[in-house]
Protein backbone atom coordinates (compact mmCIF):
# COMPACT_ATOMS: atom_id res chain seq x y z
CA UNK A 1 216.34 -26.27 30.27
CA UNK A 2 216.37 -24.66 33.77
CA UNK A 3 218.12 -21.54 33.86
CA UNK A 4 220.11 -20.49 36.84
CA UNK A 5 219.95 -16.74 38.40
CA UNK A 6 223.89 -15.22 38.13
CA UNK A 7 226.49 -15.94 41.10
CA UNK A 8 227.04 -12.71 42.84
CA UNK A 9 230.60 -13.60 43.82
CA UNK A 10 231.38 -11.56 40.57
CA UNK A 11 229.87 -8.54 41.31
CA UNK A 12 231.18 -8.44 45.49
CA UNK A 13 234.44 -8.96 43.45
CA UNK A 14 234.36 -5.60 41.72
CA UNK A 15 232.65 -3.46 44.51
CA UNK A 16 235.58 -5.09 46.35
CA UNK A 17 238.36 -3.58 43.44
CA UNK A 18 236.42 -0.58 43.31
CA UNK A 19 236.32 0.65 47.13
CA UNK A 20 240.21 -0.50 47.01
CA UNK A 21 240.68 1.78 44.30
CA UNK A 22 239.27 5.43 45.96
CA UNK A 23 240.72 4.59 49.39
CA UNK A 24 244.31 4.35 47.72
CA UNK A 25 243.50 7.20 44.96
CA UNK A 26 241.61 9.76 48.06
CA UNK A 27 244.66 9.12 50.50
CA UNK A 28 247.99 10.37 49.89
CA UNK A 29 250.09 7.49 50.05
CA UNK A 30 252.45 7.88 53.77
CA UNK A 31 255.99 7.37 53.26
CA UNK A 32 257.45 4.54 55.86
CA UNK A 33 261.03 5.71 57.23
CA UNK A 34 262.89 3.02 58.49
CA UNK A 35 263.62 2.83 62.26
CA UNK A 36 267.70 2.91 62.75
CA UNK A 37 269.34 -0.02 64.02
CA UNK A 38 270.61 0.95 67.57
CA UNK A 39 274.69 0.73 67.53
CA UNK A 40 275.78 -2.31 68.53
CA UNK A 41 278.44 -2.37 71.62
CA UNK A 42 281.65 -4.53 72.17
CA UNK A 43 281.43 -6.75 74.74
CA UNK A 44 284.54 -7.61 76.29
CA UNK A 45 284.12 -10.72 79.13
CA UNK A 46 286.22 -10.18 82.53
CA UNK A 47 286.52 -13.23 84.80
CA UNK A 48 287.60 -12.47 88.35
CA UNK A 49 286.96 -14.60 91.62
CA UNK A 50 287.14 -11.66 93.82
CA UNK A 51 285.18 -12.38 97.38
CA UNK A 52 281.66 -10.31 97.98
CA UNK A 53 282.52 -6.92 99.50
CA UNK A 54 285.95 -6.20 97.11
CA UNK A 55 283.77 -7.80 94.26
CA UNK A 56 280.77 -4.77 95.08
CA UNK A 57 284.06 -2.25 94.14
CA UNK A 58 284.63 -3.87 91.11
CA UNK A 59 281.25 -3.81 89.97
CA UNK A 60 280.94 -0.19 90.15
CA UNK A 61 284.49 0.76 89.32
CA UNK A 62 283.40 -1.20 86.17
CA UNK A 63 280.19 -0.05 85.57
CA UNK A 64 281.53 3.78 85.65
CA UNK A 65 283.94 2.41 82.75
CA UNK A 66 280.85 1.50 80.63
CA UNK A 67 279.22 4.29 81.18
CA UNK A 68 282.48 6.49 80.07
CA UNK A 69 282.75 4.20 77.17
CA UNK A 70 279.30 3.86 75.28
CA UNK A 71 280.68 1.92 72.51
CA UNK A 72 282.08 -1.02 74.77
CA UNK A 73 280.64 -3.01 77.36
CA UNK A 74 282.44 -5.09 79.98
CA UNK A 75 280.76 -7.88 81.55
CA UNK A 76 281.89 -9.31 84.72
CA UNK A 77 281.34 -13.08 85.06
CA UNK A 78 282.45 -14.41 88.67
CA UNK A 79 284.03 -17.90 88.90
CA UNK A 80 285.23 -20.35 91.62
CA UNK A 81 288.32 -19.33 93.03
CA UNK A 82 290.07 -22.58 93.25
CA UNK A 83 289.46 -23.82 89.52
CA UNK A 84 289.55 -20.32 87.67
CA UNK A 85 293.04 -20.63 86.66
CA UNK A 86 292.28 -23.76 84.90
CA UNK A 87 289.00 -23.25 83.00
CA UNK A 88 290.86 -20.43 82.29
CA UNK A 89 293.23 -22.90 80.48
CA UNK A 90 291.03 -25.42 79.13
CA UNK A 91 288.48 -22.43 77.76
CA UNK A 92 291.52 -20.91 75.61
CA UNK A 93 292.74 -24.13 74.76
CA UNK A 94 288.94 -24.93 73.16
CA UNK A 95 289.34 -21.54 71.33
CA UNK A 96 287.01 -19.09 73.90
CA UNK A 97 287.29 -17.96 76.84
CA UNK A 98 286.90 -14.35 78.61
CA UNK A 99 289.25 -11.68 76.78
CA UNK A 100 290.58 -10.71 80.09
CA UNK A 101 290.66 -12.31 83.60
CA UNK A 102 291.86 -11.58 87.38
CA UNK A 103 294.43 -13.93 88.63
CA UNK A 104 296.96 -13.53 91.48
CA UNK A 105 300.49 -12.97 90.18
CA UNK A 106 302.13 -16.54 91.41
CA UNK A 107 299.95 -18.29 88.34
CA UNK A 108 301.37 -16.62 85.24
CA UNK A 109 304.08 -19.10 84.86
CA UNK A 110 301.31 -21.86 84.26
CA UNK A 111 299.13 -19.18 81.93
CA UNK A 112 302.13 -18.35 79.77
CA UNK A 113 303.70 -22.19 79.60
CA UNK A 114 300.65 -23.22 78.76
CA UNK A 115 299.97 -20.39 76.11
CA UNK A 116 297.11 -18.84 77.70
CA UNK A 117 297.85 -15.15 78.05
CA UNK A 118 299.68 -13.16 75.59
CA UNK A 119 302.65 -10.41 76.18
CA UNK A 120 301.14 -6.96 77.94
CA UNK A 121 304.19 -4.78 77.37
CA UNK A 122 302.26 -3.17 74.56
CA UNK A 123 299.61 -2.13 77.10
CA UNK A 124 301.12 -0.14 79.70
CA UNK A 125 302.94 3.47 78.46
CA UNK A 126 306.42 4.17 80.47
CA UNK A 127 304.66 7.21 82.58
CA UNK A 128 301.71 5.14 83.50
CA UNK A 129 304.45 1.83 84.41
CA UNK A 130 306.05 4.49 86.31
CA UNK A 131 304.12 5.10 88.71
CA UNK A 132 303.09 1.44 89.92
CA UNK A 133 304.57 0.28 92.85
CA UNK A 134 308.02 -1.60 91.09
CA UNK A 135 307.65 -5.22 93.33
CA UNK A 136 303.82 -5.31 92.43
CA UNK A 137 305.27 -4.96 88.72
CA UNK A 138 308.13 -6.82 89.53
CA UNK A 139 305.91 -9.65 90.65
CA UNK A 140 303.84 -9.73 86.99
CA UNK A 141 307.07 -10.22 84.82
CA UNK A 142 307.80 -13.80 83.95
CA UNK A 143 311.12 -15.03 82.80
CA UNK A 144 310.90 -16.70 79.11
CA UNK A 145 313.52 -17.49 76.52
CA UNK A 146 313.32 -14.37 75.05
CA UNK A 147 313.85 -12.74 78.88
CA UNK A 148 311.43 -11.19 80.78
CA UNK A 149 308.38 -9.57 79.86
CA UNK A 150 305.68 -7.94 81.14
CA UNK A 151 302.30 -10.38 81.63
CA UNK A 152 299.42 -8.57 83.43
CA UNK A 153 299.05 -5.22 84.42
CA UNK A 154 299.11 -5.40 88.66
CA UNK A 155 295.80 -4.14 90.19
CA UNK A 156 296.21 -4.57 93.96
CA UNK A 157 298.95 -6.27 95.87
CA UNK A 158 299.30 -8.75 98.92
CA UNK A 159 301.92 -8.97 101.53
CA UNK A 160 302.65 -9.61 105.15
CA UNK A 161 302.99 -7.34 108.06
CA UNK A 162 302.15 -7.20 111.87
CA UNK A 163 298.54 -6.99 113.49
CA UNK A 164 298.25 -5.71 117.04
CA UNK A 165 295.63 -4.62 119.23
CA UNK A 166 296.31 -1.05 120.00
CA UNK A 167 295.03 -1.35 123.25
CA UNK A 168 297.12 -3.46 124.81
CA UNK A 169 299.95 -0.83 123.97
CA UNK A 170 301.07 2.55 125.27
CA UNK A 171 303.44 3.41 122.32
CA UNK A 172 304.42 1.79 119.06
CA UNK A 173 304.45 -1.51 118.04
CA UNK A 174 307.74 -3.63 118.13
CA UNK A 175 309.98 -3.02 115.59
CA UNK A 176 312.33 -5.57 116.11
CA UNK A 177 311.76 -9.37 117.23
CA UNK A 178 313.50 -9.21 120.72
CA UNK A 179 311.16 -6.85 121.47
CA UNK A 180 308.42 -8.24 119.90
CA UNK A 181 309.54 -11.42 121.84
CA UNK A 182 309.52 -9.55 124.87
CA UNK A 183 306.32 -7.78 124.70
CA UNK A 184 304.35 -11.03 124.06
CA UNK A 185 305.85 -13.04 126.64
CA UNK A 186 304.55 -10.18 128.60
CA UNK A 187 301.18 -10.44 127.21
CA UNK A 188 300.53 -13.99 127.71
CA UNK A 189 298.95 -16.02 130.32
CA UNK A 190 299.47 -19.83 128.86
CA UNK A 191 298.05 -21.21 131.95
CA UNK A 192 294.69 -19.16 132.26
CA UNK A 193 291.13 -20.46 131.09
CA UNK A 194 290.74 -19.94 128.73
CA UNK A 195 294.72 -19.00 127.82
CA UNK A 196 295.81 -15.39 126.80
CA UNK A 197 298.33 -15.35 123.91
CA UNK A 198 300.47 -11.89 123.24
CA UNK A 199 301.61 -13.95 119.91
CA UNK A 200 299.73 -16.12 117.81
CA UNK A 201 301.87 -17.00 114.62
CA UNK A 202 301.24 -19.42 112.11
CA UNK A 203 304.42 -20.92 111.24
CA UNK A 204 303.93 -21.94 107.12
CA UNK A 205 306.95 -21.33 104.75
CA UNK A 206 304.50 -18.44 103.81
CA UNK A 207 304.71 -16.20 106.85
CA UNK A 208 308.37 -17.63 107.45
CA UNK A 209 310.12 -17.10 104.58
CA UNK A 210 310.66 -12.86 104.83
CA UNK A 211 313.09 -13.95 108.00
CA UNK A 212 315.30 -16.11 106.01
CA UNK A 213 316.55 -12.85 104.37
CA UNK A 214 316.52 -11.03 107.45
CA UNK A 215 319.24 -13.80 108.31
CA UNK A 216 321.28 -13.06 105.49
CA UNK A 217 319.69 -16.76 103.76
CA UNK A 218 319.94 -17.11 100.08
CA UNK A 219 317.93 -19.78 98.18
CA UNK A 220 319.41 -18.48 94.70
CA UNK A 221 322.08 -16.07 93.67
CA UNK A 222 321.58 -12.92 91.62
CA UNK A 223 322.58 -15.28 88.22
CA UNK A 224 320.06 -17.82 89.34
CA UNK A 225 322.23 -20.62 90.62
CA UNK A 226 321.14 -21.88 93.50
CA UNK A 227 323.00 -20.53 96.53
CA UNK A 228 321.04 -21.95 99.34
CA UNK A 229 324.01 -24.62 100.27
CA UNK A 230 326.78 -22.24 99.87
CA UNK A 231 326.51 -18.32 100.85
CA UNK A 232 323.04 -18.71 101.74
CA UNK A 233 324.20 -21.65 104.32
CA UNK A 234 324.76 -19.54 107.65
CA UNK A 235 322.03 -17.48 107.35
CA UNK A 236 319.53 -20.60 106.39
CA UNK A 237 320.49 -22.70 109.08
CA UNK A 238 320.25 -19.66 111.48
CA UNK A 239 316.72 -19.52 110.50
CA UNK A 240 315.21 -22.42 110.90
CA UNK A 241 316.93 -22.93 114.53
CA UNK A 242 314.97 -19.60 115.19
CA UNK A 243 311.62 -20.74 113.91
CA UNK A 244 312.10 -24.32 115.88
CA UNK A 245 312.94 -21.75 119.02
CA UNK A 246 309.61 -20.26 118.18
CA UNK A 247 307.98 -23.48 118.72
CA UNK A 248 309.17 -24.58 121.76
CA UNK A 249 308.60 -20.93 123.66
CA UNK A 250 305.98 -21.61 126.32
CA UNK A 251 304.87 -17.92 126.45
CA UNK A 252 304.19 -17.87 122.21
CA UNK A 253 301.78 -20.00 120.33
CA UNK A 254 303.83 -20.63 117.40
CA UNK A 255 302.42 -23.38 115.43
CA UNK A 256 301.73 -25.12 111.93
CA UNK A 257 298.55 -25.64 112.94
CA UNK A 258 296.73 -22.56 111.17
CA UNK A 259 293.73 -23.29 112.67
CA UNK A 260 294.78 -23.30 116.29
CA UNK A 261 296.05 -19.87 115.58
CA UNK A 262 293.14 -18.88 113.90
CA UNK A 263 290.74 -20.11 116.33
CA UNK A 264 292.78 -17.70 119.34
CA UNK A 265 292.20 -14.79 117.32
CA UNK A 266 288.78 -14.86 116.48
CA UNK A 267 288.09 -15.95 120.30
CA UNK A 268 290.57 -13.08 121.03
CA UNK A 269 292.86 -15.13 123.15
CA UNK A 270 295.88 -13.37 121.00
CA UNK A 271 296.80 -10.03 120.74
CA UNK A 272 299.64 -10.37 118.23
CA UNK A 273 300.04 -11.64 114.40
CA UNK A 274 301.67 -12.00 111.28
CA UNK A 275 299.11 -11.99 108.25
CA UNK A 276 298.77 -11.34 104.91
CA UNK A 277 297.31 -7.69 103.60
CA UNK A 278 293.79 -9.40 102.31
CA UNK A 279 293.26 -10.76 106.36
CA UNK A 280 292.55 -6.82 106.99
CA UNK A 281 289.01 -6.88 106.85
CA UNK A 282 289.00 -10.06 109.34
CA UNK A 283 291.15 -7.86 111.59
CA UNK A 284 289.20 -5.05 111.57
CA UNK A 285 285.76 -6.77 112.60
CA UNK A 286 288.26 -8.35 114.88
CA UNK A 287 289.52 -5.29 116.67
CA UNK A 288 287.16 -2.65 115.46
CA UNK A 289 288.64 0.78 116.82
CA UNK A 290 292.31 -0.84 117.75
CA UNK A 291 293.40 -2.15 115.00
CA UNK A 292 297.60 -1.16 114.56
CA UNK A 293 299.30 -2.78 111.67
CA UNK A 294 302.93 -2.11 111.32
CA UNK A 295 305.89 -3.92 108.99
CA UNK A 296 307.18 -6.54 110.54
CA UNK A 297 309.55 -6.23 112.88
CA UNK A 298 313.53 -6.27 111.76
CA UNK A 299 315.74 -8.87 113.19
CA UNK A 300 316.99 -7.90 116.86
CA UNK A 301 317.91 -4.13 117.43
CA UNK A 302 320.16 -3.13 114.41
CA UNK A 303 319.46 -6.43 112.52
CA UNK A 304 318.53 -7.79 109.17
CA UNK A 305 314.97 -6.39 107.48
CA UNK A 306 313.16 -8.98 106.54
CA UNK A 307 312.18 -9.26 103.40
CA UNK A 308 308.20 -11.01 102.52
CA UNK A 309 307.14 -12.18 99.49
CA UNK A 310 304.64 -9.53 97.82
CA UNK A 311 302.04 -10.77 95.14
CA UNK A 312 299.95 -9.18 93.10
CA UNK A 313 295.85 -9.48 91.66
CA UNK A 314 297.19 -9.22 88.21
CA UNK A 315 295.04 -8.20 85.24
CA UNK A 316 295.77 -10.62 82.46
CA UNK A 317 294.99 -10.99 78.48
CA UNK A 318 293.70 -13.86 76.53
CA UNK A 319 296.06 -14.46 73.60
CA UNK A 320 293.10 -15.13 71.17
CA UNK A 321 292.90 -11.25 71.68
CA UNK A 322 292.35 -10.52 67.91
CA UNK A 323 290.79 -7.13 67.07
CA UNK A 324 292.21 -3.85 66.78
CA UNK A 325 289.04 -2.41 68.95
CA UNK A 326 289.47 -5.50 71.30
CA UNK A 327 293.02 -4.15 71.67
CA UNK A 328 291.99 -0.71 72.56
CA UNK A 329 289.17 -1.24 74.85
CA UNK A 330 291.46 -3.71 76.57
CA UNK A 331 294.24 -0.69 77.24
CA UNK A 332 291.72 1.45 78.15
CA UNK A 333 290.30 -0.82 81.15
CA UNK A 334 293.91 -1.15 82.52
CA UNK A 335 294.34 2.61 82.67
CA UNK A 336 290.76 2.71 84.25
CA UNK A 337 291.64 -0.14 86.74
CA UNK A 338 294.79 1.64 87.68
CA UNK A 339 293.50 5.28 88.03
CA UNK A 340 293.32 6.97 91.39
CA UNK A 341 289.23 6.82 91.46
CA UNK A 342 289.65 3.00 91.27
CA UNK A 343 292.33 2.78 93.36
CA UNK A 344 290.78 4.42 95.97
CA UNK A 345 287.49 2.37 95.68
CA UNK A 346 289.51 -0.63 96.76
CA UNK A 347 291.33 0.74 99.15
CA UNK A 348 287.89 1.35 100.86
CA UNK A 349 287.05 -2.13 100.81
CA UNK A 350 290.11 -3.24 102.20
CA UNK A 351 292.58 -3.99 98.84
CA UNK A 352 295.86 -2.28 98.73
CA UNK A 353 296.31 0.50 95.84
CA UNK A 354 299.52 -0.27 93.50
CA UNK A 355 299.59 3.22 92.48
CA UNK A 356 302.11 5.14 94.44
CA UNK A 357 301.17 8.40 93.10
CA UNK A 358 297.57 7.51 95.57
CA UNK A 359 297.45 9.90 98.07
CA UNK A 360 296.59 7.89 101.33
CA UNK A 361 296.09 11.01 103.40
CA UNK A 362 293.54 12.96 101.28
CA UNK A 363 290.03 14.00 102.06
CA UNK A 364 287.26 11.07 102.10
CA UNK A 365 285.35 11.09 105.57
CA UNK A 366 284.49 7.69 104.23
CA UNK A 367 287.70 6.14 104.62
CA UNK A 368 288.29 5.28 108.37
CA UNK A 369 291.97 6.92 109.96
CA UNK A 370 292.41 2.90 110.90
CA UNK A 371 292.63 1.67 107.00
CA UNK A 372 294.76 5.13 106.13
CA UNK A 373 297.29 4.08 108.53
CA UNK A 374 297.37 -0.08 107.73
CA UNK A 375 297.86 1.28 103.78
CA UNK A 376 300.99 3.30 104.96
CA UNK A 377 302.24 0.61 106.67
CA UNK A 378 301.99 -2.38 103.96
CA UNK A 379 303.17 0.35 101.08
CA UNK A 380 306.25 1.18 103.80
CA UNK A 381 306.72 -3.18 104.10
CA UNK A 382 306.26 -3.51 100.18
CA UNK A 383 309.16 -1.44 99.75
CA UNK A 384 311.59 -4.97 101.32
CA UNK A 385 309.48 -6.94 99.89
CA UNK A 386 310.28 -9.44 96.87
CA UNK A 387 307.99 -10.53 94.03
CA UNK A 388 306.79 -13.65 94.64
CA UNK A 389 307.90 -16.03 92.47
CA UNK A 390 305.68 -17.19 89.84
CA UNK A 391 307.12 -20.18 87.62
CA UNK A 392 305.91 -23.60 87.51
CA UNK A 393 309.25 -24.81 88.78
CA UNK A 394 309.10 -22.02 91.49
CA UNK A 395 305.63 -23.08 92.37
CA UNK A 396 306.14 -27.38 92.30
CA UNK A 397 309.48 -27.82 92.33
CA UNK A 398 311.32 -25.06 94.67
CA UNK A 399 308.54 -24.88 96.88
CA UNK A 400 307.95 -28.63 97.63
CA UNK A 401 311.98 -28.64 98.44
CA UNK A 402 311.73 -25.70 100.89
CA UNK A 403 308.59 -27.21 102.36
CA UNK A 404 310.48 -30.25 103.47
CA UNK A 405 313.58 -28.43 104.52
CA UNK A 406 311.62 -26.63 106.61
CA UNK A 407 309.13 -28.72 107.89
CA UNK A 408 312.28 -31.33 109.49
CA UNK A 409 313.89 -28.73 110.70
CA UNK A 410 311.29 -26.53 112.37
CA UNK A 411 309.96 -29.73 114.29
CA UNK A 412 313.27 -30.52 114.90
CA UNK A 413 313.41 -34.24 113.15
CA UNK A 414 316.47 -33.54 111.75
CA UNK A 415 318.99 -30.42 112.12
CA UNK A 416 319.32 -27.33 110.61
CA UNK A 417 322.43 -28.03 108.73
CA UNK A 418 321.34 -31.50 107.57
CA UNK A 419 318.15 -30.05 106.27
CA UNK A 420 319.70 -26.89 104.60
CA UNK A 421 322.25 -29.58 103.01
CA UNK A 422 319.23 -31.95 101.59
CA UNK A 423 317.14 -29.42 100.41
CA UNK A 424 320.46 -27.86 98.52
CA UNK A 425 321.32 -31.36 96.52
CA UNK A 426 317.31 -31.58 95.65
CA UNK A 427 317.59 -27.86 94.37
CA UNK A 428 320.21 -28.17 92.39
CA UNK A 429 319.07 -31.85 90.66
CA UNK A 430 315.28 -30.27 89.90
CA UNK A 431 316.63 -26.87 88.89
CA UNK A 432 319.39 -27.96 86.90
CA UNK A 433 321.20 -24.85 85.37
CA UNK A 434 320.39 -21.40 85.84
């Protein structure tokens, strides 16, 4: 029988045991402590569809809030400006979307109808509401059954004044429309190549509309029932002959056609306008170093103020809002949004501060004399102005009605009084009772 010499897989097996052995009996055995977890941070989604340079100030004005707030984070998250009130919409109604978004003021009717954004009252203390500018408020509130309440916290407002080229005058500005008539008749040169304009005005329902009350016009009465037909007749009709006088002036180019207007300015062929608060920026690359804005001038010597419509970039609130922290850190952004640091960052990009307790004359090299002076002027024209209106029947309805009366009239295809009477009969039929 052959015998076989023993495997030494055995014997590697116990030197293996035994060296295992003294290097866990020679060396004390090292505790392991447990690395903490780093604390995690709330993240709270902001949609806006601000434009580059005012969305550079809200990217530091928010930044500076996550820094001040370690235990929350906001993320901004930019979206197309034309569909953002709708995803908006649709991303609530799927059961997301952002906890908070920027929106202009004229959309909360749609947001709350369609259950989007929830009640802010809660957010805003009485000192803080205080001191925001009342028609940028005014312009957030939206009328349910239950009255009206409070639906986004105003951040910036937008309204119309005058924009002049300072150089073209020795004093003021106009401040009432025969002499603003006057001046840019003066100005113009229709008949030169190219043609010199002293007043370029686009004639929408937009820019319009302030002059209506400046004529004593009345679309609805302080109970809501519409009034444009009855005590609001005169002054209506008044109107609208004015504007179609407007358009038939040789010496002004008063027009529908935005883009004829436009195209004058930026070729500098006009030296007067009426624009909206968030054109400043064009009109300061436009005129750089004489650049006057002033409110818009009141209706001959004496005569009616007219009264713009003022909207604002309103701050709003999902109403899947659900936590208690969500709830807090929400609050505490509006403050931040509406405290004189971030009030003053937009200012320097052009946005006009809410807060009225902003001084617009204190120390900041930075900010030119030319934007100081266009802020005083749209806070003084903000104080006639009137919240925009911001129903879905305001925005479809209403505004489709005025459109037309307008439109006829201004081009003169039917009269004033015809189209003040039509556009009366289609109020009252698509408004039904107040």
């Amino acid at each position: 029988m052959r015998i076989y010499p023993p495997s030494p897989i055995p014997y590697l097996l116990v030197l293996f045991l035994f060296l295992l052995s003294a290097c866990t009996t020679t060396t004390p055995a090292a505790t392991a402590i447990p690395t903490p977890a780093a604390p995690s941070r709330g993240v709270i989604i902001l949609w806006h569809a601000w434009p580059a340079p005012v969305q550079r100030a809200l990217a530091v004005s928010v930044e500076r809030f996550n820094r001040n707030n370690p235990d929350v984070q906001v993320v901004l998250q930019s979206r197309p400006a034309a569909s953002l009130r709708d995803d908006f919409i649709a991303a609530v109604a799927e059961g997301g979307g952002p906890h908070m978004a920027l929106l202009p003021s004229h959309t909360l009717g749609y947001l709350v109808e369609s259950g989007t954004i929830r009640s802010v009252e809660a957010l805003l203390a009485t000192d803080t509401r205080n001191q925001i500018l009342p028609v940028a408020l005014g312009a957030t509130q939206v009328e349910t059954a239950a009255g009206w309440q409070l639906y986004g916290l105003p951040i910036s407002f937008d309204t119309l004044a005058l924009y002049y080229n300072t150089a073209n005058f020795t004093g003021a500005p106009p401040n009432d429309s025969v002499a603003l008539l006057a001046a840019a008749r003066g100005l113009s040169n229709p008949s030169g190549d190219p043609p010199l304009w002293g007043l370029a005005y686009n004639l929408s329902l937009d820019r319009t509309i302030g002059y209506l009350y400046a004529f004593e016009g009345q679309i609805f009465d302080a109970q809501g029932q519409v009034a444009l037909g009855l005590e609001g007749r005169t002054g209506g009709e008044a109107w609208l002959a004015w504007l179609a006088t407007l358009r038939d002036d040789p010496h002004i180019l008063a027009s529908f056609d935005g883009i004829a207007v436009d195209s004058a300015l930026r070729s500098q062929q006009a030296l007067m306008t009426i624009d909206w608060a968030h054109a400043l920026p064009t009109y300061s690359a436009l005129w750089p170093d004489s650049l006057g804005v002033a409110p818009l001038p009141q209706l001959n010597p004496g005569g009616g103020v007219p009264r713009p419509y003022l909207q604002s970039e309103t701050l709003v609130v999902n109403v899947r809002l659900g936590s208690a922290a969500e709830e807090r850190t929400v609050s505490a952004f509006a403050r931040h949004m509406l405290s004189e640091a971030t009030q003053r960052e937009l200012l320097h990009v052009g946005q006009q501060p809410v807060l009225m307790s902003l001084d617009l004359e204190w120390a900041d090299p930075n900010l030119s004399a030319e934007l100081r002076a266009a802020a005083s002027a749209f806070r003084l024209q903000a104080t006639s102005a009137l919240p925009m209106p911001n129903s879905r029947t305001a925005n479809e309805a209403v505004r489709n009605i005025l459109l037309d009366m307008h439109s006829s009239a201004v081009r003169r295809l039917i009269s004033p009084s015809q189209a003040v009477e039509s556009a009366d009969a289609a109020l009252r039929e698509a408004v039904g009772p107040p």
